[in-house]
Protein backbone atom coordinates (compact mmCIF):
# COMPACT_ATOMS: atom_id res chain seq x y z
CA UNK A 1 -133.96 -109.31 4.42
CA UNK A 2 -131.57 -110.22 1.62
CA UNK A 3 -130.83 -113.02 -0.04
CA UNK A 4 -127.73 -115.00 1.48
CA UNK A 5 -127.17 -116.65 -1.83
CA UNK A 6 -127.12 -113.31 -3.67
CA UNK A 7 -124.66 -110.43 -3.97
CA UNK A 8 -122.00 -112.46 -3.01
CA UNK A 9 -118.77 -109.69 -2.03
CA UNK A 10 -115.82 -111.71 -1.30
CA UNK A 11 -113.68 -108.52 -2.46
CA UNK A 12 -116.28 -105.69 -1.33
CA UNK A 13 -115.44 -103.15 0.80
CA UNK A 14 -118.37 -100.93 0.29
CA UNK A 15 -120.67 -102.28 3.02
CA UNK A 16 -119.64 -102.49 6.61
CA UNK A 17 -119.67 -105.66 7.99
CA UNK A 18 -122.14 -107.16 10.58
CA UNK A 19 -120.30 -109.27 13.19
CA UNK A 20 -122.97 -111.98 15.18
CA UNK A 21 -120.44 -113.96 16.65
CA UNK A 22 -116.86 -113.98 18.24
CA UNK A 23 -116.06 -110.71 15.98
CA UNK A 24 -118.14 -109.00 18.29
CA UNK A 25 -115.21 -109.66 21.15
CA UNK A 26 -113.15 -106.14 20.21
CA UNK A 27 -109.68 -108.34 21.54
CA UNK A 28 -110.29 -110.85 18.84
CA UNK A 29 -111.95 -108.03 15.92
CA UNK A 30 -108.87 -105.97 16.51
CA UNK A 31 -106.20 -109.32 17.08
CA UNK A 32 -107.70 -110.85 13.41
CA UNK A 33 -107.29 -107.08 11.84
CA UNK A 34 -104.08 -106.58 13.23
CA UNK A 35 -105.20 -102.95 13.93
CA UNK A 36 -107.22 -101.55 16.74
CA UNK A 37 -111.15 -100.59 15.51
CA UNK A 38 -112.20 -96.99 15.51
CA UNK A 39 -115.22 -96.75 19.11
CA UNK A 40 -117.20 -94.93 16.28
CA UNK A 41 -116.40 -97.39 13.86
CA UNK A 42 -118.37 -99.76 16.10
CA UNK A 43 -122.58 -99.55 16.00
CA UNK A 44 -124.76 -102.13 18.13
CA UNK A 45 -127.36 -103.77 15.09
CA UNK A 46 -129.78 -106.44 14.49
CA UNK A 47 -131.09 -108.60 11.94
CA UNK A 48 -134.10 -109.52 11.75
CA UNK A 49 -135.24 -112.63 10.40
CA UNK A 50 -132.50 -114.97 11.94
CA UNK A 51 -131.19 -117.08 14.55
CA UNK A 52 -127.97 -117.45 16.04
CA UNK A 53 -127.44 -121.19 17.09
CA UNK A 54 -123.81 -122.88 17.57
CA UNK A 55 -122.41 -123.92 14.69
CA UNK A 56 -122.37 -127.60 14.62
CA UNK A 57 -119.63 -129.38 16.66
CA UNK A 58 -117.90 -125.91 17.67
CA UNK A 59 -118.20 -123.16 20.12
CA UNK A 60 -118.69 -120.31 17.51
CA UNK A 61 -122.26 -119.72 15.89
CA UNK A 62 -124.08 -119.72 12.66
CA UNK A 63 -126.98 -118.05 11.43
CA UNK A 64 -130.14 -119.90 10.45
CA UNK A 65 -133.10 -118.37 9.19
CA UNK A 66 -136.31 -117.68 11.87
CA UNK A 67 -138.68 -115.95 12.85
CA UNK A 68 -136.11 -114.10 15.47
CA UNK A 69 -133.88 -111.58 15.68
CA UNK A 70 -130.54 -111.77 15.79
CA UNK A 71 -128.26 -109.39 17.98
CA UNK A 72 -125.07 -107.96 16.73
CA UNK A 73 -122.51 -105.01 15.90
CA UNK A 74 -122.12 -103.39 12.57
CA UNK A 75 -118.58 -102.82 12.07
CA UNK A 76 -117.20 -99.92 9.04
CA UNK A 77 -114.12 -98.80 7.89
CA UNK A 78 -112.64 -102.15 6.51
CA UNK A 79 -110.44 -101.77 3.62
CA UNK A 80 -109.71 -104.82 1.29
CA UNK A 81 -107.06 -105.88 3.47
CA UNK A 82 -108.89 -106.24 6.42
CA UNK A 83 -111.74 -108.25 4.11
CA UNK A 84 -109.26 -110.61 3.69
CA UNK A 85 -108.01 -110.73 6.80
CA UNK A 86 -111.28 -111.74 7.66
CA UNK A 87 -112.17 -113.65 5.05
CA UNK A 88 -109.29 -116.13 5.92
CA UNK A 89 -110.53 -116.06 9.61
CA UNK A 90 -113.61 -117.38 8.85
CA UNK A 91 -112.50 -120.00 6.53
CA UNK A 92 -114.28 -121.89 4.20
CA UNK A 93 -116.66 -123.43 6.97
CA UNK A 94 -118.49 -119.55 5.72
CA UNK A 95 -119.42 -117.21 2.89
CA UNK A 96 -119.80 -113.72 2.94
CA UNK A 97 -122.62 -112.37 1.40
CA UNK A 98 -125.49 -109.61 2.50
CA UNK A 99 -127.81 -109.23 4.98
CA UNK A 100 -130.55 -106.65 6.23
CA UNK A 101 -130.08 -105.00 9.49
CA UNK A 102 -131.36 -102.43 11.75
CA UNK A 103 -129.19 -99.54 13.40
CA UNK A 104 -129.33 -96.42 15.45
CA UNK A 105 -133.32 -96.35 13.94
CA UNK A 106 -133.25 -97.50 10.61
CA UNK A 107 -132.17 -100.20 8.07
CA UNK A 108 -129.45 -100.69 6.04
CA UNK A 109 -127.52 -103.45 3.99
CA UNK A 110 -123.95 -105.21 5.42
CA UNK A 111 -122.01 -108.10 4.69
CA UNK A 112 -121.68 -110.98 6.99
CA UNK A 113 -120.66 -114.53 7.01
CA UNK A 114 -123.01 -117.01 6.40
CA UNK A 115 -122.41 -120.83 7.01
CA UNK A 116 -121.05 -122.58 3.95
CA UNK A 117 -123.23 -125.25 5.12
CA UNK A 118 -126.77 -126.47 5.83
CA UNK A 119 -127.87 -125.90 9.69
CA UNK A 120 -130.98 -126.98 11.54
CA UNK A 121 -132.87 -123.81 12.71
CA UNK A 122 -133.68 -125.82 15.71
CA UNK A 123 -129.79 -126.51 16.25
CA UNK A 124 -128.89 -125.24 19.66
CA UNK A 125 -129.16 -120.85 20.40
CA UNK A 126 -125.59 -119.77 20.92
CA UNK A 127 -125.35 -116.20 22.18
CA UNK A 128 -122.36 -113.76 22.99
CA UNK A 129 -122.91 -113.21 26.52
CA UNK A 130 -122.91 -117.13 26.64
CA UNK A 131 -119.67 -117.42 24.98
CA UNK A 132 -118.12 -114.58 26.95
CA UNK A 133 -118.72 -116.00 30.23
CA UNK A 134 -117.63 -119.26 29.33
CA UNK A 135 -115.56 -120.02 26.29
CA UNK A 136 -114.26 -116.50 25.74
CA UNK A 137 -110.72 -116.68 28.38
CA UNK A 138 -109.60 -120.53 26.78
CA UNK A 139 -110.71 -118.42 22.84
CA UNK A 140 -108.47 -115.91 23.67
CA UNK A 141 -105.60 -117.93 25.74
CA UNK A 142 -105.70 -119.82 22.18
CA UNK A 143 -105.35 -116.82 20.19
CA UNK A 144 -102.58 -115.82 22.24
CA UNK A 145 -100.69 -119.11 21.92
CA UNK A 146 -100.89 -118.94 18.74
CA UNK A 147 -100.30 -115.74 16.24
CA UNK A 148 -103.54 -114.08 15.07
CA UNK A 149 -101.80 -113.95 11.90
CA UNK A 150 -101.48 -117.52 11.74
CA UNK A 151 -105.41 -117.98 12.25
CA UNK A 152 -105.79 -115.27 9.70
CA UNK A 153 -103.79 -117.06 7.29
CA UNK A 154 -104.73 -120.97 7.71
CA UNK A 155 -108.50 -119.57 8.74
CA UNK A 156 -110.14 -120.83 11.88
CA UNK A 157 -109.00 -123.36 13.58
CA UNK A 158 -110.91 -126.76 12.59
């Protein structure tokens, strides 16, 4: 598993991007691109070595290192612009650096946001289906209310 304080690529767009969080939601991937996402674009991945637990004080996660596994989607074809797009999303409560991941059988290297922050690996699990089922319809009524360019812009909201 690499190194989140190496290879840092806040310009890359050589390495697809592994989504743990809200980015896995295709509404708010494709509102924060301002594009709709290739289906094949899309590939269900894990990393292992990690936990995702809410990040403190918010309804979006984090990931700490553990001895777990961490569920996900692997996400290619982002161009610089999207990066940034990105990027801005996420704010400066993360960095993007590299992580190791497992997909359709094998391993491979992707970028994904880590938090800019300390968190305890005993902070609370936060999972998707979680968050789906009940923070997902006020996320997106927000997102809605406001312009997904906006976010993009100012990052996430704080």
């Amino acid at each position: 598993v690499a190194n989140p304080d190496s290879h840092l690529f806040m310009n890359a767009t050589d390495l697809p991007l592994f989504a743990y969080g809200t980015l896995r939601d295709r509404e708010i991937l494709e509102g924060v691109l301002g594009r709709a996402v290739a289906r094949g674009d899309l590939v269900d991945a894990r990393a292992i070595g990690w936990r995702t637990v809410y990040y403190p004080g918010n309804l979006y996660p984090a990931l700490v290192r553990a001895d777990e596994w961490t569920q996900g989607l692997v996400i290619a074809g982002l161009n610089q612009r999207d990066m940034a797009r990105l990027d801005a999303f996420e704010g400066d409560q993360y960095r993007r650096g590299t992580i190791g991941i497992e997909a359709r059988g094998g391993t491979a290297t992707a970028q994904t946001y880590f938090p800019a922050k300390t968190i305890d690996t005993n902070a609370p699990q936060w999972t998707f289906e979680t968050w789906t089922m009940h923070h997902r319809p006020q996320t997106i009524a927000a997102y809605r209310s406001d312009d997904f360019y906006q976010i993009t812009e100012n990052g996430r909201d704080q």
